[in-house]
N, C-alpha and C. Protein backbone atom coordinates (compact mmCIF):
# COMPACT_ATOMS: atom_id res chain seq x y z
N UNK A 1 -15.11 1.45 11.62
CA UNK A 1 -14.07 1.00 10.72
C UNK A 1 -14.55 1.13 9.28
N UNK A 2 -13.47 1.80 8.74
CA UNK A 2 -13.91 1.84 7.23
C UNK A 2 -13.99 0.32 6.52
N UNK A 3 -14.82 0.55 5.63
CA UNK A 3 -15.11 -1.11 4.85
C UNK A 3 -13.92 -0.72 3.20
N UNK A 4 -13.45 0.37 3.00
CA UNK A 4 -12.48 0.49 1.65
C UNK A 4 -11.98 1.17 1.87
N UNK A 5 -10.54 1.35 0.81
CA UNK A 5 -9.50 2.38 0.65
C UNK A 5 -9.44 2.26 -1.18
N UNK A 6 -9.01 3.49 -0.86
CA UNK A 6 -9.15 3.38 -2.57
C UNK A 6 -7.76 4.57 -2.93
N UNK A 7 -6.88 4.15 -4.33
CA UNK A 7 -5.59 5.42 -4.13
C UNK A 7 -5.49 6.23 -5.67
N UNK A 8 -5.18 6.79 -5.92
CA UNK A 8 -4.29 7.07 -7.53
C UNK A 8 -3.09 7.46 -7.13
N UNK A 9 -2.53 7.24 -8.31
CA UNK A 9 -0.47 7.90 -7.77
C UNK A 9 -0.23 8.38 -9.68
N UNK A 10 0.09 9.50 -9.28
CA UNK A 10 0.19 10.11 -10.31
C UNK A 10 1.51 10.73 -10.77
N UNK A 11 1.98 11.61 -12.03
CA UNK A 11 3.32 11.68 -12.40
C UNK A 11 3.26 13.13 -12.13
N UNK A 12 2.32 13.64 -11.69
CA UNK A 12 2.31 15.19 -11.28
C UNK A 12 1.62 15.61 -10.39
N UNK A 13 2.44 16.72 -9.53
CA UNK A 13 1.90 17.27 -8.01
C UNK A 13 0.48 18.07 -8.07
N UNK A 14 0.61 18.89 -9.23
CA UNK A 14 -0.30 19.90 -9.68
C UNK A 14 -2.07 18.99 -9.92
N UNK A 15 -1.60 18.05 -11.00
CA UNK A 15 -2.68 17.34 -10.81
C UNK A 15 -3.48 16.63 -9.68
N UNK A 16 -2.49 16.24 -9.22
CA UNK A 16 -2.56 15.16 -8.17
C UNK A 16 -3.71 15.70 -7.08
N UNK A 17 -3.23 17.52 -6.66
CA UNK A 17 -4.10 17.85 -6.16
C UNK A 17 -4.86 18.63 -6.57
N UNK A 18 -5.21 18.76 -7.92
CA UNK A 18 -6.78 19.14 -8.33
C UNK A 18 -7.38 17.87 -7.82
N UNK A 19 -7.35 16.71 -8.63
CA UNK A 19 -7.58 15.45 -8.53
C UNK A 19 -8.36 15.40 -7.34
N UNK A 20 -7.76 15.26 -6.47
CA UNK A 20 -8.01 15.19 -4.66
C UNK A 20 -8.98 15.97 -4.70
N UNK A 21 -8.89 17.43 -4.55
CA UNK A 21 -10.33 18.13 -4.64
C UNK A 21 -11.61 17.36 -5.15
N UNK A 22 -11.04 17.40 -6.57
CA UNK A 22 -12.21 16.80 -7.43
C UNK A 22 -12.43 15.36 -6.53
N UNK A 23 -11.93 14.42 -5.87
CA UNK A 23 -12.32 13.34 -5.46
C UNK A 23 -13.23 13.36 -4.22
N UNK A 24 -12.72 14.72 -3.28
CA UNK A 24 -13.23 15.00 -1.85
C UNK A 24 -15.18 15.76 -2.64
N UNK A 25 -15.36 16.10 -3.45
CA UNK A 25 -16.22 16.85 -4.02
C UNK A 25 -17.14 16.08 -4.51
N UNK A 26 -17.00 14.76 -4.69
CA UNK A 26 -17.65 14.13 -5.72
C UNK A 26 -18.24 12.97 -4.98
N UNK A 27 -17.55 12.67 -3.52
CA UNK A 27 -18.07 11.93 -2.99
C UNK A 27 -17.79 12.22 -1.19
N UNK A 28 -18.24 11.51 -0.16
CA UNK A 28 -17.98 11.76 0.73
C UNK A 28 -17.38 10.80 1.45
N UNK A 29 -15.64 11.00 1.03
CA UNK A 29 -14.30 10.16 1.52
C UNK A 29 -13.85 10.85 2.38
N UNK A 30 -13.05 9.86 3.38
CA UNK A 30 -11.59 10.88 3.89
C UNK A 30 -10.21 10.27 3.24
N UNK A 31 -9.54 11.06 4.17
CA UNK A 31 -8.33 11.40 3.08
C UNK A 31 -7.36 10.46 4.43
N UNK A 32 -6.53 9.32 4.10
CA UNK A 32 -5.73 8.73 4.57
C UNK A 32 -4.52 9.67 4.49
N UNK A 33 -4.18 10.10 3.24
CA UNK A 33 -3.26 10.29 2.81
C UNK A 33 -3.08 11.35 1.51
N UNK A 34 -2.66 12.45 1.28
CA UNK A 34 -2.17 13.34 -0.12
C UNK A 34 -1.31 14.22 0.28
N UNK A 35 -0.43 13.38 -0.70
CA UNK A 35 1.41 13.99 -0.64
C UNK A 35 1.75 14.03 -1.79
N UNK A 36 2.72 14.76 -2.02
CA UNK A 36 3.91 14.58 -2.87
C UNK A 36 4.67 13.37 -2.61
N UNK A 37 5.41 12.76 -3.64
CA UNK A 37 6.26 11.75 -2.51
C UNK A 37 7.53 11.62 -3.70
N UNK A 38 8.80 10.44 -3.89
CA UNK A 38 9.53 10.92 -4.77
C UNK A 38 9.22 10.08 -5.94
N UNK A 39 9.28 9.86 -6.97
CA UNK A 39 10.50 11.15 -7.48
C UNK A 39 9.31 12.06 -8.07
N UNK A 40 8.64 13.37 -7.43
CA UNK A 40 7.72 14.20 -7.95
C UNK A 40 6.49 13.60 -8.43
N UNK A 41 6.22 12.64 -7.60
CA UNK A 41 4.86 12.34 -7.52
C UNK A 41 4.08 12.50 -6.68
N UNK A 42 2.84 11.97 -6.92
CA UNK A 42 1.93 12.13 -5.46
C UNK A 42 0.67 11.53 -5.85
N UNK A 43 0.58 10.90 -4.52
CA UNK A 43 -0.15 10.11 -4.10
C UNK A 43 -2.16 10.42 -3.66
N UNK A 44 -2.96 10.05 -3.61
CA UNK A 44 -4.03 10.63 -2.72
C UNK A 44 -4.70 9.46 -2.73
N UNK A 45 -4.75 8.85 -1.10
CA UNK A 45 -5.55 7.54 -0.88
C UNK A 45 -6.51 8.21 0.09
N UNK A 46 -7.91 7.55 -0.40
CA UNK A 46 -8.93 7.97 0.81
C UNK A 46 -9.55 6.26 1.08
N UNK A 47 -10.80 6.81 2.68
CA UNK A 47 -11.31 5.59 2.70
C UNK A 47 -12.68 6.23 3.11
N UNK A 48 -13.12 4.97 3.21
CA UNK A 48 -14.79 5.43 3.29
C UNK A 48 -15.56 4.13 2.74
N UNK A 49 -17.15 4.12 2.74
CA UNK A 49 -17.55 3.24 2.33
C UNK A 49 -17.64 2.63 0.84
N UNK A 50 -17.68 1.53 0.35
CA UNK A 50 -17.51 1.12 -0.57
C UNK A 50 -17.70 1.82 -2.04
N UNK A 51 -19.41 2.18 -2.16
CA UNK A 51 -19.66 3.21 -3.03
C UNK A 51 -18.99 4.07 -3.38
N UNK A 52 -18.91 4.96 -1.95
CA UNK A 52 -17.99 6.35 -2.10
C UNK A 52 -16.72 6.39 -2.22
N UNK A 53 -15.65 5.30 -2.16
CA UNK A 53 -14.22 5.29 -2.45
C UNK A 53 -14.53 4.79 -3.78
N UNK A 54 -15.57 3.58 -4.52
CA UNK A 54 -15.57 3.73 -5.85
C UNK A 54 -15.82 5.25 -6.73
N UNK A 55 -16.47 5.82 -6.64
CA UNK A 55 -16.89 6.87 -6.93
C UNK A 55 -15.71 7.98 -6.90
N UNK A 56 -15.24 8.40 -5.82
CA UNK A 56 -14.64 9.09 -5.65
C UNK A 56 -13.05 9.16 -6.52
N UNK A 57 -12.66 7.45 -6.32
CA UNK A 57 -11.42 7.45 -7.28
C UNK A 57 -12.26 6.80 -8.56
N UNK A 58 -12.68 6.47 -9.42
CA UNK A 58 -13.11 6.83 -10.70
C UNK A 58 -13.09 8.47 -11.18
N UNK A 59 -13.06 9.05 -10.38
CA UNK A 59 -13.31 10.24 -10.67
C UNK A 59 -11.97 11.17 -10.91
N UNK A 60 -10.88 10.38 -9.80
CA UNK A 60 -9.70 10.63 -9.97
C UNK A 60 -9.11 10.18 -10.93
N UNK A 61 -9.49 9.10 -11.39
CA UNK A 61 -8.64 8.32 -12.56
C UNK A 61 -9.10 9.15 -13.51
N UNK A 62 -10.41 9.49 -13.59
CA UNK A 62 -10.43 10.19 -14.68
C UNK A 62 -10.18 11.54 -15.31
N UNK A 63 -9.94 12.41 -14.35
CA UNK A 63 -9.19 13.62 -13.92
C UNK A 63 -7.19 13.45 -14.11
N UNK A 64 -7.23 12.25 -13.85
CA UNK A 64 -5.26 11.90 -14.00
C UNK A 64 -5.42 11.99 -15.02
N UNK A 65 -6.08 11.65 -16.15
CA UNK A 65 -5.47 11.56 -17.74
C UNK A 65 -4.19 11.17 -17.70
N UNK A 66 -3.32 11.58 -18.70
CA UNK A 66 -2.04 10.90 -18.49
C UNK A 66 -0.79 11.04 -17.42
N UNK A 67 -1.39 11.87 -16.92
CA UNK A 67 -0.18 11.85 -15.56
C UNK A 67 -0.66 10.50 -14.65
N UNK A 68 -1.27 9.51 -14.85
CA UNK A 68 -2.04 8.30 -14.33
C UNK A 68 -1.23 7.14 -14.25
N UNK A 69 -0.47 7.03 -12.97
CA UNK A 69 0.68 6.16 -13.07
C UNK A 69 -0.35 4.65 -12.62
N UNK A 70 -1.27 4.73 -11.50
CA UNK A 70 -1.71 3.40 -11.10
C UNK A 70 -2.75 3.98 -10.17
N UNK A 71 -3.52 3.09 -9.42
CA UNK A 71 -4.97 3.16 -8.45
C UNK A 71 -5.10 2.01 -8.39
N UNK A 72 -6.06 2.23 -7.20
CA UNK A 72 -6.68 0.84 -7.20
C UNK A 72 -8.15 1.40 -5.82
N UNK A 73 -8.58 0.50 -5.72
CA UNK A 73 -10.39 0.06 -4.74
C UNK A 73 -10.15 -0.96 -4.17
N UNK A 74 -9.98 -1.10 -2.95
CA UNK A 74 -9.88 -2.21 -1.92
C UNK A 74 -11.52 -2.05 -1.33
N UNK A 75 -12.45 -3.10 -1.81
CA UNK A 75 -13.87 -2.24 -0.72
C UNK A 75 -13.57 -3.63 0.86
N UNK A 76 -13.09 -4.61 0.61
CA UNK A 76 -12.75 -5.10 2.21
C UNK A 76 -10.97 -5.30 2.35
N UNK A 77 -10.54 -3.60 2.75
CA UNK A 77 -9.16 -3.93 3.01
C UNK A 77 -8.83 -4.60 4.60
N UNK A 78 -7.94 -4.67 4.41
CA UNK A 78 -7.60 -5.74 5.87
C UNK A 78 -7.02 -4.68 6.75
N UNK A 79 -7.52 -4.90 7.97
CA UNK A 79 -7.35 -3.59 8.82
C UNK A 79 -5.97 -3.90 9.19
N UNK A 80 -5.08 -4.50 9.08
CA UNK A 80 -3.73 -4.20 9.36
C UNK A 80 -3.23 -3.30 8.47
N UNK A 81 -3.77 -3.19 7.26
CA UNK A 81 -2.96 -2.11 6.31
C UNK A 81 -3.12 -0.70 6.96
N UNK A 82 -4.19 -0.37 7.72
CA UNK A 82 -3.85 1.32 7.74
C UNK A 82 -2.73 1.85 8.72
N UNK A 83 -2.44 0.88 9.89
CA UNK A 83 -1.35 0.71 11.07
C UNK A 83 -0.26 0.73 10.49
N UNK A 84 -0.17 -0.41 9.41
CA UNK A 84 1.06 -0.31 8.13
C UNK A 84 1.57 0.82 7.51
N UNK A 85 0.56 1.72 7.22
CA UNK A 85 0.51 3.07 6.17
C UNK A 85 1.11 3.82 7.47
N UNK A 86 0.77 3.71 8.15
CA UNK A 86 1.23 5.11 9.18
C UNK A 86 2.51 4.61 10.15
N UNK A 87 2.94 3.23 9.77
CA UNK A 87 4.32 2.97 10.48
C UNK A 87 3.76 2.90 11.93
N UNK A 88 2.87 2.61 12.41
CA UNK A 88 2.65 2.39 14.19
C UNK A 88 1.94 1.02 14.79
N UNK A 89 2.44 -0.10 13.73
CA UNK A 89 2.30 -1.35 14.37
C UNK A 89 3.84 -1.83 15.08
N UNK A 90 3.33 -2.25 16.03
CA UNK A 90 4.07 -3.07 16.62
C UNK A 90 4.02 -4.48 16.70
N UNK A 91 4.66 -5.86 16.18
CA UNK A 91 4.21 -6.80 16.42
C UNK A 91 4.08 -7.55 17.89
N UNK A 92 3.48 -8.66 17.73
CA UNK A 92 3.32 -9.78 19.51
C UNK A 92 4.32 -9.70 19.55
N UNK A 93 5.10 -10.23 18.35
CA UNK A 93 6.50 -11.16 18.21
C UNK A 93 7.14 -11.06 17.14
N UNK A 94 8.37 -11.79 17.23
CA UNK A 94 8.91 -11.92 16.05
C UNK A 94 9.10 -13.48 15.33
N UNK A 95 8.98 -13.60 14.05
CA UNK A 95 9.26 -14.88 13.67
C UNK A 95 9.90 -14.83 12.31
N UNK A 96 9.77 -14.99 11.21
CA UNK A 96 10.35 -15.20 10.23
C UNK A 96 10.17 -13.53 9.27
N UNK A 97 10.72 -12.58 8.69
CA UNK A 97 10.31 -11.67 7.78
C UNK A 97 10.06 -11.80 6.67
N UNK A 98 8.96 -10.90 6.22
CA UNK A 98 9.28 -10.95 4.78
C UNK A 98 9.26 -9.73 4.03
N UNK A 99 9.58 -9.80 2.90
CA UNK A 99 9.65 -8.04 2.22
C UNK A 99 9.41 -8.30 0.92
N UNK A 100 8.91 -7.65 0.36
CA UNK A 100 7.91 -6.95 -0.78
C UNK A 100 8.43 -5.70 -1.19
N UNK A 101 8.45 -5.38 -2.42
CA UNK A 101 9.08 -4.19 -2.96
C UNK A 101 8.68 -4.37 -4.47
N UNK A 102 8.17 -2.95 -4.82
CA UNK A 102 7.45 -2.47 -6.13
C UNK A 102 7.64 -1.39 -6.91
N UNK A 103 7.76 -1.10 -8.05
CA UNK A 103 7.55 -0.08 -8.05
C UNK A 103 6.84 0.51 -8.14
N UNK A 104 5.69 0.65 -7.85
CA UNK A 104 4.68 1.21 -7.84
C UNK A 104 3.38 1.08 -6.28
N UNK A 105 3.23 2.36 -5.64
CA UNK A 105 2.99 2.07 -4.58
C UNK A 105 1.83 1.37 -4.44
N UNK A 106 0.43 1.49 -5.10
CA UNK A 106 -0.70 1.44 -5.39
C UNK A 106 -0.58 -0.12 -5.50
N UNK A 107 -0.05 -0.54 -6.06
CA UNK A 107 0.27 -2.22 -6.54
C UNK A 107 1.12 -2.49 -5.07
N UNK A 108 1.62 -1.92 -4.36
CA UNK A 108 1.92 -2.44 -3.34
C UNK A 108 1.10 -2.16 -1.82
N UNK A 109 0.06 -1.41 -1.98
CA UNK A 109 -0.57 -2.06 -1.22
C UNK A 109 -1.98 -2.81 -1.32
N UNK A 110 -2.00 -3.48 -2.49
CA UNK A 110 -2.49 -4.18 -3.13
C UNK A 110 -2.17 -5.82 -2.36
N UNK A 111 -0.98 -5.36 -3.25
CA UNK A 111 -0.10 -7.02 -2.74
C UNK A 111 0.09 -7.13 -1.25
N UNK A 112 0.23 -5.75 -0.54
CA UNK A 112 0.48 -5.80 1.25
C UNK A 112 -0.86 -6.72 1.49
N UNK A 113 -2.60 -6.20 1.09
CA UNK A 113 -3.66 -6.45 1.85
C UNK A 113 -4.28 -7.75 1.42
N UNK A 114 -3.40 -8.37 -0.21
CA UNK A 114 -3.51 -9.84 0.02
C UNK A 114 -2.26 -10.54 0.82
N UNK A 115 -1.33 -10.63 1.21
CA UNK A 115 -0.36 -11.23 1.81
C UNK A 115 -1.32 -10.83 3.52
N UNK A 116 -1.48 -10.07 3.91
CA UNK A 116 -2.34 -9.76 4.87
C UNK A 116 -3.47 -10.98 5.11
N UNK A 117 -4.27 -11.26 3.90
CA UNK A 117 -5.45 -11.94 3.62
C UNK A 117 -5.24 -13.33 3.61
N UNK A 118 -4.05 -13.78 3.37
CA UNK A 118 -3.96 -14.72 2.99
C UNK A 118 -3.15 -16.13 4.28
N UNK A 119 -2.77 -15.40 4.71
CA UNK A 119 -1.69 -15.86 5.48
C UNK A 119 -1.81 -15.42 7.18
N UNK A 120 -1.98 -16.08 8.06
CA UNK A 120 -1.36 -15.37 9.87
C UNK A 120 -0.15 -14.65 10.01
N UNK A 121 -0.20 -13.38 9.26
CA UNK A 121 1.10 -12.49 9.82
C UNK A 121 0.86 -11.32 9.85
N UNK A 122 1.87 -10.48 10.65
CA UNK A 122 1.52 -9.72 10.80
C UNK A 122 2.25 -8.39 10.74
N UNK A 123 1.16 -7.19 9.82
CA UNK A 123 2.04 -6.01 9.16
C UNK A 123 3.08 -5.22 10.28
N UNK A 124 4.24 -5.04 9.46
CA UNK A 124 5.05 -4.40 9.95
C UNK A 124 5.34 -3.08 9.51
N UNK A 125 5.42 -2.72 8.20
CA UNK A 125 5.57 -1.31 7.77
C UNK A 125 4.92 -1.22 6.45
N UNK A 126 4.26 -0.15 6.02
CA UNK A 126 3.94 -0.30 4.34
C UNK A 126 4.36 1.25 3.98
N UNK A 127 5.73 1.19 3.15
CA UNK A 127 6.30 2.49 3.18
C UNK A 127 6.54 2.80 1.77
N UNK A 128 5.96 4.04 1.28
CA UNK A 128 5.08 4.59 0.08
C UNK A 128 6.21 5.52 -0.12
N UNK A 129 7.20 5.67 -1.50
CA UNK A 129 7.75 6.50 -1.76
C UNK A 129 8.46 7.32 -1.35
N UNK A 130 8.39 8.05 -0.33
CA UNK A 130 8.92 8.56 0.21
C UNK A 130 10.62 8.16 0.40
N UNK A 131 11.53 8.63 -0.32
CA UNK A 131 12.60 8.29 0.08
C UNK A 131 13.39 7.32 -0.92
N UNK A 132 12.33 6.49 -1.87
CA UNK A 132 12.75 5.40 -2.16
C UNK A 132 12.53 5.59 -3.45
N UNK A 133 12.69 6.51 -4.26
CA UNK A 133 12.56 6.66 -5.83
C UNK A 133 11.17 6.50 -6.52
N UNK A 134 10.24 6.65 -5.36
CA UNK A 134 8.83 6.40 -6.25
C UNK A 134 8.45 4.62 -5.62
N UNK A 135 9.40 3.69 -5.17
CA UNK A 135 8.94 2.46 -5.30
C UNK A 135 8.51 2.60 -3.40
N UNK A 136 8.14 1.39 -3.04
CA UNK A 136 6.92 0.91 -2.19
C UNK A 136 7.79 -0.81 -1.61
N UNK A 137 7.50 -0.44 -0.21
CA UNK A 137 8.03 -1.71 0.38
C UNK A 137 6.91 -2.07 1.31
N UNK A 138 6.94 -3.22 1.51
CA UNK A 138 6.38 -3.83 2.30
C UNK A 138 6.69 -5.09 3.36
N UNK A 139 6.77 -4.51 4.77
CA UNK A 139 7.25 -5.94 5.61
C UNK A 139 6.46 -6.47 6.76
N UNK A 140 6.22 -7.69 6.91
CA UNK A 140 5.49 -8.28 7.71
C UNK A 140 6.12 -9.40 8.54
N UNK A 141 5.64 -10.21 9.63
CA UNK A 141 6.47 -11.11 10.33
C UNK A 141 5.30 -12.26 10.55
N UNK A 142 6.02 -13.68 10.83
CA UNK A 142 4.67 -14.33 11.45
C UNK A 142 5.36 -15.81 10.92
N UNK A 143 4.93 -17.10 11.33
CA UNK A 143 5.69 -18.59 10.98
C UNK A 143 6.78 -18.23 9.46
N UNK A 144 7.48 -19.27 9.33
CA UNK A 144 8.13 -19.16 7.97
C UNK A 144 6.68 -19.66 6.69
N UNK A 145 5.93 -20.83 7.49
CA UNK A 145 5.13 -21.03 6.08
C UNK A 145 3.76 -19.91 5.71
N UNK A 146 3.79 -19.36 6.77
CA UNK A 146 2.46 -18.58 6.87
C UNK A 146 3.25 -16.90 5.89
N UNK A 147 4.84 -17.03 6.66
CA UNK A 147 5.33 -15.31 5.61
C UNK A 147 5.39 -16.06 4.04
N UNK A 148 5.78 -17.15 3.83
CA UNK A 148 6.20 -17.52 2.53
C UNK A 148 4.54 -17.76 2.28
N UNK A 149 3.11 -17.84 2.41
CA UNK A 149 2.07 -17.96 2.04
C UNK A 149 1.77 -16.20 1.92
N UNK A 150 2.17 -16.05 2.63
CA UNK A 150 2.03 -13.79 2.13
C UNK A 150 2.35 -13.43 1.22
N UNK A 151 3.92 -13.80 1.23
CA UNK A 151 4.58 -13.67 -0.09
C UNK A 151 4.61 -14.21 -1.36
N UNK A 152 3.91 -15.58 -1.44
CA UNK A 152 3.25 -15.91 -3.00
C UNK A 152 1.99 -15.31 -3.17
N UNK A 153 0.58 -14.86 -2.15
CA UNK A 153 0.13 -13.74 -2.21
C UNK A 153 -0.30 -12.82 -2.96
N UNK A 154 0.98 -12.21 -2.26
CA UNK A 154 1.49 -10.55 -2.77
C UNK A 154 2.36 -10.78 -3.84
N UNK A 155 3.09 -11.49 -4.09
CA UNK A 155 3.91 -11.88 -5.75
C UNK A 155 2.65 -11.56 -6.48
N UNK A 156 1.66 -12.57 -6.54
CA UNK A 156 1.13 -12.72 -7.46
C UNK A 156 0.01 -11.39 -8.31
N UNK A 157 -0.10 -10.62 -6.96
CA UNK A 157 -1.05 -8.77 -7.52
C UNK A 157 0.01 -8.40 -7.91
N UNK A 158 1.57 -8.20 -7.40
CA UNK A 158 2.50 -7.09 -7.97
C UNK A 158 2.41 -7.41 -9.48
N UNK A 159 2.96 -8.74 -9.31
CA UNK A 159 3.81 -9.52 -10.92
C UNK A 159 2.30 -9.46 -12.06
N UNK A 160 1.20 -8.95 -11.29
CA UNK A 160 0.27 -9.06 -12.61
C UNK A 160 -0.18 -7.53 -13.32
N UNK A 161 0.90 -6.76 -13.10
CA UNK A 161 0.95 -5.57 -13.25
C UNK A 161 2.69 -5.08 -13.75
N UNK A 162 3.61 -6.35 -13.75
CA UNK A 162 4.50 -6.06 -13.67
C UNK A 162 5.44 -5.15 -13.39
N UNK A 163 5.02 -4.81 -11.88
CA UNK A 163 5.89 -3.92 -11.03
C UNK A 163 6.64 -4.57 -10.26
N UNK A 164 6.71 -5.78 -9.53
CA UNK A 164 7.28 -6.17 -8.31
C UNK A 164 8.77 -5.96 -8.96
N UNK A 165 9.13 -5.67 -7.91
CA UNK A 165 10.71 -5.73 -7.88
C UNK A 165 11.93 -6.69 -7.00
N UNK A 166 11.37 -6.84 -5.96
CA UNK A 166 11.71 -8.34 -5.10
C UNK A 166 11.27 -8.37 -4.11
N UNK A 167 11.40 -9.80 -3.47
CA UNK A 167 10.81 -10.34 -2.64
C UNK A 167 11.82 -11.04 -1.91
N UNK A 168 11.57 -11.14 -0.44
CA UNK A 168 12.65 -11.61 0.30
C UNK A 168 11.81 -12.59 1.77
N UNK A 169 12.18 -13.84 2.42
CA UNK A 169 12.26 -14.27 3.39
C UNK A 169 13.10 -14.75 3.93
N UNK A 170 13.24 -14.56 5.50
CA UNK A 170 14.18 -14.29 5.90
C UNK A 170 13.54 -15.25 7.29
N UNK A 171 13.86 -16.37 7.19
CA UNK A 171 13.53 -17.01 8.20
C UNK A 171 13.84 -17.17 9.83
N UNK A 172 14.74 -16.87 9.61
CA UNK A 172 15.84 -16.18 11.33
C UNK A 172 16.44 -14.68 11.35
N UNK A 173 15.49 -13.76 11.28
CA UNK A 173 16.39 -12.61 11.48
C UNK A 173 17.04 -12.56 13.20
N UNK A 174 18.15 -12.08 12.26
CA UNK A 174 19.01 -11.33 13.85
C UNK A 174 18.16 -10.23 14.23
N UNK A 175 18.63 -10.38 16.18
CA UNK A 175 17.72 -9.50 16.92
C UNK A 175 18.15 -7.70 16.50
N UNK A 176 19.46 -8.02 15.78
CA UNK A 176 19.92 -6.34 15.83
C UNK A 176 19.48 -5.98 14.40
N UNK A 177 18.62 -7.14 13.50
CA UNK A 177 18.04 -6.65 12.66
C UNK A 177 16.55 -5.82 12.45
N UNK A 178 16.00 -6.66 13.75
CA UNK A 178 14.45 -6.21 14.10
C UNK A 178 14.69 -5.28 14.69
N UNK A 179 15.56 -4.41 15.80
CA UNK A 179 15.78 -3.36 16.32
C UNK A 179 15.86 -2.13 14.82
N UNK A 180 16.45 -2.38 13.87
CA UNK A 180 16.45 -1.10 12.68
C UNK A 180 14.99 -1.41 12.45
N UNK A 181 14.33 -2.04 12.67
CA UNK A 181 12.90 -2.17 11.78
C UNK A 181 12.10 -1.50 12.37
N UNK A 182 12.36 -1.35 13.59
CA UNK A 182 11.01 -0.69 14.44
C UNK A 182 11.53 0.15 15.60
């Protein structure tokens, strides 16, 4: 198990993947993730050990120059986030939801792997641009006080970057609501 993840999200494709090169080159990461995503951005999250995801995205940040929308270095992310990233958790159960939404993906899974950290619940999707104008959602399930302990959390990384965009709990979802979720 990797001990970090580390991302940049940038305002251009072209860069994005020099960037990546330059990041795979400079240190010895893998690559979770490098896409395009919308609106004509793109993303490149790797993981690996602590050092080398520092290293590697410093290197990216510094290569983004101004196409440098956000990043971040998780060196102990919470292993529910990578199940999240790839949409293939399934929960025990269901109990109360909650949702998270940013604009900015990097800041949201930021806020996903403290709401993760903080609280007994458990990830449901962490969905990166794609589709959604550039912004970043995040949903998880688990008691009402334990999602509402996620969700002050994760408020508190988005809103200190001023990206969050809203936040929602939802203490009784309907069953034909959890069926669209998963």
């Amino acid at each position: 198990m990797y001990r970090a993840i580390g991302m940049i999200e940038l305002t251009s494709v072209a860069r994005g993947i020099y960037a990546t090169d330059q990041m795979l080159k400079i240190a010895y990461v893998d690559v979770v993730s490098a896409t395009p995503v919308c609106p004509g951005k793109y993303i490149a999250i790797v993981q690996g050990d602590v050092a080398a995801v520092e290293s590697s995205i410093s290197t990216g940040i510094a290569i983004s120059g101004e196409y440098l929308v956000d990043s971040f270095v998780l060196p102990n992310v919470h292993e529910g986030i990578f199940p999240a990233i790839t949409a293939t958790t399934m929960p025990d159960g269901t109990g109360a939801l909650g949702i998270m939404e940013s604009f900015s993906m990097a800041s949201m899974i930021t806020a996903a792997d403290a709401a993760l950290k903080a609280a007994d619940v458990q990830a449901l999707e962490l969905r990166l641009g794609s589709g959604l104008g550039g912004k970043a959602y995040f949903t998880f399930t688990g008691d009402v006080a334990a999602v509402e302990a996620g969700i002050e959390a994760g408020k508190a990384i988005a809103m200190e970057k001023g990206l969050l965009v809203d936040i929602e709990v939802i203490p009784s979802p309907s069953d034909r609501l959890w069926t669209s979720l998963y």
